[in-house]
C-alpha atoms as a PDB file:
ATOM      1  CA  UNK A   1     -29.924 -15.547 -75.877  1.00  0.00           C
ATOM      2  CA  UNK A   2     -29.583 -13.683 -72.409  1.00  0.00           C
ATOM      3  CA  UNK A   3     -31.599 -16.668 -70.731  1.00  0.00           C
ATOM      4  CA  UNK A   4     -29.440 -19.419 -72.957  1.00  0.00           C
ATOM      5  CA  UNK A   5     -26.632 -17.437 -70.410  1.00  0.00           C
ATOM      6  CA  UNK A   6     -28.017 -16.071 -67.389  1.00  0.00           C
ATOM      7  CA  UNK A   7     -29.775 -19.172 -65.962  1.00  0.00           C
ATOM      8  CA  UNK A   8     -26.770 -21.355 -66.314  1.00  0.00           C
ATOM      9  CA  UNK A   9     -24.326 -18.632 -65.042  1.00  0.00           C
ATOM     10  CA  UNK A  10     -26.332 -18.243 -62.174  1.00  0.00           C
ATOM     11  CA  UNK A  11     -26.482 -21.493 -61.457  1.00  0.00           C
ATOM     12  CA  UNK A  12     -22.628 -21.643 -61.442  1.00  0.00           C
ATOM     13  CA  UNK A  13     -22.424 -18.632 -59.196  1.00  0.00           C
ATOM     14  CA  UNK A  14     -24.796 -20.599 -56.442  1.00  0.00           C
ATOM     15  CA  UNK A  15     -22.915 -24.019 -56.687  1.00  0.00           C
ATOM     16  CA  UNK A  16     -19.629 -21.796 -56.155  1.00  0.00           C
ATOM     17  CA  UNK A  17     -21.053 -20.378 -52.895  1.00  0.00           C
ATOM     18  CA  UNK A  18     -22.631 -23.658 -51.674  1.00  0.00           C
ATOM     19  CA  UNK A  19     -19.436 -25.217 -52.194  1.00  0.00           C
ATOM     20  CA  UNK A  20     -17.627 -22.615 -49.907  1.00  0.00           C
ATOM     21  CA  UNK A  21     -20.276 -23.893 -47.483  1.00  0.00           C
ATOM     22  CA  UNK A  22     -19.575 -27.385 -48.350  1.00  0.00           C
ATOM     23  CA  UNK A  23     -22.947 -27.971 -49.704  1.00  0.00           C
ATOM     24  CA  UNK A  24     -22.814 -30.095 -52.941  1.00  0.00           C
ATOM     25  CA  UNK A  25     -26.575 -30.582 -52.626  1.00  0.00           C
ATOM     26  CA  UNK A  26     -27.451 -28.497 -55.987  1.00  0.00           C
ATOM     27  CA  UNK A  27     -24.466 -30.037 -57.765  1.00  0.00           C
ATOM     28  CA  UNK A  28     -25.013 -31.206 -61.308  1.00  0.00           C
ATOM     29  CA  UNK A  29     -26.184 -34.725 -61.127  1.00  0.00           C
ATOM     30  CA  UNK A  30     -23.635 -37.570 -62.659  1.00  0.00           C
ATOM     31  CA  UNK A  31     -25.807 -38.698 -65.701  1.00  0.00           C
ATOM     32  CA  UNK A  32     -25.350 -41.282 -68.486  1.00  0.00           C
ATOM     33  CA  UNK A  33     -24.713 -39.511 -71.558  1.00  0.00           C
ATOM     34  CA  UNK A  34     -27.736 -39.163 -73.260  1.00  0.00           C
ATOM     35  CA  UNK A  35     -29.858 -38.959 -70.381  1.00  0.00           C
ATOM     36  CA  UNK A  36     -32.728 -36.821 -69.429  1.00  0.00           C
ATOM     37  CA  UNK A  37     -31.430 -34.300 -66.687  1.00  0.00           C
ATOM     38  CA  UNK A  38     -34.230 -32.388 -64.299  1.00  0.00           C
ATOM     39  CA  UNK A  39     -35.053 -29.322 -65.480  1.00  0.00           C
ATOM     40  CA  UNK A  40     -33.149 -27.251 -62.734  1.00  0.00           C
ATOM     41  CA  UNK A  41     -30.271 -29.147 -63.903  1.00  0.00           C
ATOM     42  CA  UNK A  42     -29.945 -28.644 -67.515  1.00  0.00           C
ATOM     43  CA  UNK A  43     -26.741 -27.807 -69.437  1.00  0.00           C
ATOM     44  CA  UNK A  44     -26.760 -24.395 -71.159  1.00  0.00           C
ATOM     45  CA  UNK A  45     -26.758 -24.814 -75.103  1.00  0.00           C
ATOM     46  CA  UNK A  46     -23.601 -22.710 -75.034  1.00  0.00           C
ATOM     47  CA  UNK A  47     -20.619 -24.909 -75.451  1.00  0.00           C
ATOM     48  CA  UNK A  48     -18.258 -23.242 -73.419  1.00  0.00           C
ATOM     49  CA  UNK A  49     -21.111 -22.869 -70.565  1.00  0.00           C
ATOM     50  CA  UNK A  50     -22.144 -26.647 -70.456  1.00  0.00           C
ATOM     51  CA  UNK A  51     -18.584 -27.556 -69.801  1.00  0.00           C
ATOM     52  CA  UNK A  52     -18.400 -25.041 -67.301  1.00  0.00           C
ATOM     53  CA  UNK A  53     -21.389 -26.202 -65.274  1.00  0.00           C
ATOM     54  CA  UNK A  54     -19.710 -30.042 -66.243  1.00  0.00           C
ATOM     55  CA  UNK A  55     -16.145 -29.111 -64.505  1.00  0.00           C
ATOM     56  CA  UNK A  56     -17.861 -27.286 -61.996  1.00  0.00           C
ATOM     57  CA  UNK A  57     -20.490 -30.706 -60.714  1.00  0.00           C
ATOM     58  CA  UNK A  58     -17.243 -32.973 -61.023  1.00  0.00           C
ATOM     59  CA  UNK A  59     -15.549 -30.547 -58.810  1.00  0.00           C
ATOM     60  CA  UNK A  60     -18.323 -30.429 -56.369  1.00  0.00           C
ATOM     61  CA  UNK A  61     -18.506 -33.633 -56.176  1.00  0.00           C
ATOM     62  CA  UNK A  62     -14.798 -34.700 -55.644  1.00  0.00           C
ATOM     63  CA  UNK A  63     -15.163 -31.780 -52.830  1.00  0.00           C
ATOM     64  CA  UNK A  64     -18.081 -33.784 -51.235  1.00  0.00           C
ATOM     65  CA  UNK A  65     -16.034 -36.851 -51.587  1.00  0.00           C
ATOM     66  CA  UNK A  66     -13.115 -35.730 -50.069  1.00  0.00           C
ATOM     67  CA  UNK A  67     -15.067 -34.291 -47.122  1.00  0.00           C
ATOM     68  CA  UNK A  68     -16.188 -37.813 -46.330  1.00  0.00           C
ATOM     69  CA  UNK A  69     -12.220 -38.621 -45.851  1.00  0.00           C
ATOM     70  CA  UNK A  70     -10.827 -35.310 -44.371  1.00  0.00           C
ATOM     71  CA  UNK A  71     -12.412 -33.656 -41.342  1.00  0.00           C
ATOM     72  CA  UNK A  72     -14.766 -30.938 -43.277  1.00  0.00           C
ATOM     73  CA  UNK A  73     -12.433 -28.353 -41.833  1.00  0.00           C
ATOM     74  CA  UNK A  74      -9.561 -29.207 -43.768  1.00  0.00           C
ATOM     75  CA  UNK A  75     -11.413 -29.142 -47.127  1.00  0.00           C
ATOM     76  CA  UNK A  76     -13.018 -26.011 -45.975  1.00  0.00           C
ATOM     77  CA  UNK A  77      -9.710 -24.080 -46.032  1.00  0.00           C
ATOM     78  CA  UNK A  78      -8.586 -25.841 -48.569  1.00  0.00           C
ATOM     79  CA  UNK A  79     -11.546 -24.390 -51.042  1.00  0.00           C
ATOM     80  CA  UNK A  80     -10.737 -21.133 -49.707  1.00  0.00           C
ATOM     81  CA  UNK A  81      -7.441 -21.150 -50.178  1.00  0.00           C
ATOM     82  CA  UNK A  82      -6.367 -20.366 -46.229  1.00  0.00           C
ATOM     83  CA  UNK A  83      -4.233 -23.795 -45.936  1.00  0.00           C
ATOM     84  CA  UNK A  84      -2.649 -25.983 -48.554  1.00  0.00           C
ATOM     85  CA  UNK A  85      -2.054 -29.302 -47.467  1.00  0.00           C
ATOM     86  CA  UNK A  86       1.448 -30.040 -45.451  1.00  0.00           C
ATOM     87  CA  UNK A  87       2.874 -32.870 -44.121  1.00  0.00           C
ATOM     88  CA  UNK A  88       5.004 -32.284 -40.905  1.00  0.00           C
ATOM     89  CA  UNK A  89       5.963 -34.223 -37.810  1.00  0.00           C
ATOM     90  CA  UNK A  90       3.998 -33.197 -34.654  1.00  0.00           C
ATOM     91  CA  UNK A  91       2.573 -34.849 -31.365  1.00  0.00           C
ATOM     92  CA  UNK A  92      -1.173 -35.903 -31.984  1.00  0.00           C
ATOM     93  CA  UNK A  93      -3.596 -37.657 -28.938  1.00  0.00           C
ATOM     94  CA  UNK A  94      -5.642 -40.083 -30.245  1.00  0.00           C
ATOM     95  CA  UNK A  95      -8.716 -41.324 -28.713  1.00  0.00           C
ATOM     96  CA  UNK A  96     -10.309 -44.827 -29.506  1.00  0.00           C
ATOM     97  CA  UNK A  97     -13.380 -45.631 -27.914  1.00  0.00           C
ATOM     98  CA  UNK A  98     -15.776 -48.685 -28.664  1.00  0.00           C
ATOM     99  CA  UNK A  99     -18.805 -49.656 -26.251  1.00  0.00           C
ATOM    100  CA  UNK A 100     -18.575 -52.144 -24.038  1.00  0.00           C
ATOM    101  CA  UNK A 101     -20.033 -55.765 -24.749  1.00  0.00           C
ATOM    102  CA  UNK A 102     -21.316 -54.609 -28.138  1.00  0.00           C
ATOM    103  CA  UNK A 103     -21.454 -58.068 -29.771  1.00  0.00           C
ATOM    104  CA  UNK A 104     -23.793 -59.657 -27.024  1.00  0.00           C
ATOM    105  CA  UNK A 105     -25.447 -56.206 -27.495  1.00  0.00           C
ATOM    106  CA  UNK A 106     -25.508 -56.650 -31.222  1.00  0.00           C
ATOM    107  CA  UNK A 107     -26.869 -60.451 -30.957  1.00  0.00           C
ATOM    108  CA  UNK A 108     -30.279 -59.154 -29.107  1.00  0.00           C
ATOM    109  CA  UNK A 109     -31.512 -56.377 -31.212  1.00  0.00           C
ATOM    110  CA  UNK A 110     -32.630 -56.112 -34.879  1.00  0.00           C
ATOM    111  CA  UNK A 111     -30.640 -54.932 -37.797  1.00  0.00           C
ATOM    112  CA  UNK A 112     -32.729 -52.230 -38.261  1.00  0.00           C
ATOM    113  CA  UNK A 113     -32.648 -51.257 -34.495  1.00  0.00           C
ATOM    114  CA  UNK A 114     -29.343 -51.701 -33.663  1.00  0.00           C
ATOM    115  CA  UNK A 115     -28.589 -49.315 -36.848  1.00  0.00           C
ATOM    116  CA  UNK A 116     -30.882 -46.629 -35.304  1.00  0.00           C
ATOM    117  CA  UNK A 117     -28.866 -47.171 -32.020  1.00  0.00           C
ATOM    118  CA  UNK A 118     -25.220 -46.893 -33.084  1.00  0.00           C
ATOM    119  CA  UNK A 119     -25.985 -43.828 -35.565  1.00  0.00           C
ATOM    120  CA  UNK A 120     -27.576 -42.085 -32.677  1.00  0.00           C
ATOM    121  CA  UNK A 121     -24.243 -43.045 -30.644  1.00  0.00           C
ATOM    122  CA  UNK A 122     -21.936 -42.000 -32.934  1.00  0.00           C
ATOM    123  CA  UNK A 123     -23.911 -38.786 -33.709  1.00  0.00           C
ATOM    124  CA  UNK A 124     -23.810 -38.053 -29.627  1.00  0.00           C
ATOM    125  CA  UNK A 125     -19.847 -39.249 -29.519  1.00  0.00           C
ATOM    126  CA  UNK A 126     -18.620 -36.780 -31.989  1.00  0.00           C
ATOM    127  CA  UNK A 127     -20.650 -33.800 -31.129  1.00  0.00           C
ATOM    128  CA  UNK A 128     -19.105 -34.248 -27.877  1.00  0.00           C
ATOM    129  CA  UNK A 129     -15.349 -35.169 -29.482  1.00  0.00           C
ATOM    130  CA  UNK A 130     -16.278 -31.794 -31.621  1.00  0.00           C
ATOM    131  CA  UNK A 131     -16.946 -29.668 -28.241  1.00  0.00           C
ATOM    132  CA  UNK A 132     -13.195 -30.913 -27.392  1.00  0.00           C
ATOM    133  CA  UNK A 133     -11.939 -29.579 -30.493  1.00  0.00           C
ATOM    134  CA  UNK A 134     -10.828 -33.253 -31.700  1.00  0.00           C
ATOM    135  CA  UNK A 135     -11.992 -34.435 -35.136  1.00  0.00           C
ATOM    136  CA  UNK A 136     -13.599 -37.816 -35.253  1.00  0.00           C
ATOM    137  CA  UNK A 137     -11.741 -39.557 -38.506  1.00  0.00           C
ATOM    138  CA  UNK A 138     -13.138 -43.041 -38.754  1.00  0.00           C
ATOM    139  CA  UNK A 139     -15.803 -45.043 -37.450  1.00  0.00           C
ATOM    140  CA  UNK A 140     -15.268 -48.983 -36.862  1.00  0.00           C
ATOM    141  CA  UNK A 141     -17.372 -51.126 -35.936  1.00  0.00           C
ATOM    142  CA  UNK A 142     -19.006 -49.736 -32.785  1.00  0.00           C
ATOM    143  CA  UNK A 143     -15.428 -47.589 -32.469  1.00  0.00           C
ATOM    144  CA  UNK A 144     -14.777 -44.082 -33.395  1.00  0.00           C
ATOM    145  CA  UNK A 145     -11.173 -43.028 -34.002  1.00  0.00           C
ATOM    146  CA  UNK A 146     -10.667 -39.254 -32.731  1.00  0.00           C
ATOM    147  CA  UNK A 147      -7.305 -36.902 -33.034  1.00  0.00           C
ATOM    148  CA  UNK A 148      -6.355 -33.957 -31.620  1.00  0.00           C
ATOM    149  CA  UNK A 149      -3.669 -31.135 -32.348  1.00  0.00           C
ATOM    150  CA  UNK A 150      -3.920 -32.378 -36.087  1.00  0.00           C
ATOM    151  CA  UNK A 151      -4.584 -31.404 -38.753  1.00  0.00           C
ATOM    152  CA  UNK A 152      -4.267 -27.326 -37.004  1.00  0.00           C
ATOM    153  CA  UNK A 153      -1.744 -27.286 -34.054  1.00  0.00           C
ATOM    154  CA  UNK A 154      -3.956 -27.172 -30.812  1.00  0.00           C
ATOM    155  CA  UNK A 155      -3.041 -25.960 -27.134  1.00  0.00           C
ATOM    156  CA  UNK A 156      -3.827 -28.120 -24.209  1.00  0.00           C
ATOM    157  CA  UNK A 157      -4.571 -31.195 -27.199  1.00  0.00           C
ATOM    158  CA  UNK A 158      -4.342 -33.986 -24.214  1.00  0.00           C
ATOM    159  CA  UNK A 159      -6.370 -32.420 -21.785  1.00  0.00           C
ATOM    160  CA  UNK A 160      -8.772 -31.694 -24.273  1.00  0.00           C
ATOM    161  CA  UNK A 161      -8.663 -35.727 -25.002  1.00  0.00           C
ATOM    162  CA  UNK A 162      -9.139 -36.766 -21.703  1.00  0.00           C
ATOM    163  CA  UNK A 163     -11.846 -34.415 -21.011  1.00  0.00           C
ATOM    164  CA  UNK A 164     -14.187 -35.543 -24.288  1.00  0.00           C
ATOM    165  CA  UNK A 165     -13.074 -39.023 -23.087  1.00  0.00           C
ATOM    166  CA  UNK A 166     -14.827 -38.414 -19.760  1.00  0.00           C
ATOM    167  CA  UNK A 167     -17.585 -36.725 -21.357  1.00  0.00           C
ATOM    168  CA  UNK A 168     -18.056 -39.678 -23.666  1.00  0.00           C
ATOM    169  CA  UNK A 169     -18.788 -41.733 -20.165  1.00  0.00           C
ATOM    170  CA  UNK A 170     -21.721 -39.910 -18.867  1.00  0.00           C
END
């Protein structure tokens, strides 16, 4: 009976720290009912347990989910409690940047290449955004959208726009 218990409680205890890290990775796959799970992911025979580990992998996964639509940040306090979400007027820089003669870009190259291309643009683009403590919130097109001095109030928030803009030119 200890192993009907242990292996499943366990497996609760490391979703609930990956999710502090914002790692759903080991999260209880979504399954048809009725459908073979992998081994590593197998409900505990104990009732109470299974729905546990069921509430837990929904949970993880809304978390994962939201993180796509929140800077990561944001859900991170939010999961440990340090912020609760507010609403209140403030001054926010935003940054739009797109690259320059993209479509005639876009009519030369592949699919395939011109995916491999703007990922490696975007991925380049908010790492330096990041550096600037601005959170990149959407990506459109060949544009990202970037704030700063939301959602935590940040000094200096222009300057710090105008410098990541710079960067973003070299």
């Amino acid at each position: 009976a200890s192993c009907c218990v242990r292996g499943p409680v366990k497996q609760l205890s490391d979703l609930e720290e990956l999710m502090r890290k914002l790692d759903t990775s080991l999260a209880i796959p979504h399954t048809t009912p009725g459908s073979p799970r992998p081994r590593s992911h197998r409900l505990s025979m104990i009732r109470e347990i299974s729905e546990a580990q069921e509430t837990f992998s929904h949970l993880a996964h809304s978390v994962a989910v939201s993180a796509s639509f929140v800077p990561r940040k944001v859900v991170h306090d939010w999961i440990l409690g340090s912020s609760e979400p507010a609403v209140a007027p403030c001054v926010v820089t935003i940054l739009f940047s797109d690259i320059q003669d993209s479509t005639a870009l876009a009519e030369k190259l592949a699919p395939d290449r011109l995916m491999q291309l703007l990922s490696s643009y975007f991925e380049c683009m908010s790492e330096i955004v990041q550096q600037h403590k601005g959170e990149v919130t959407e990506f459109l097109g060949d544009g990202i959208l970037a704030l700063w001095n939301t959602p935590q109030a940040l000094a200096e928030h222009a300057l710090r726009a105008c410098r990541s803009a710079l960067a973003m030119q070299q």
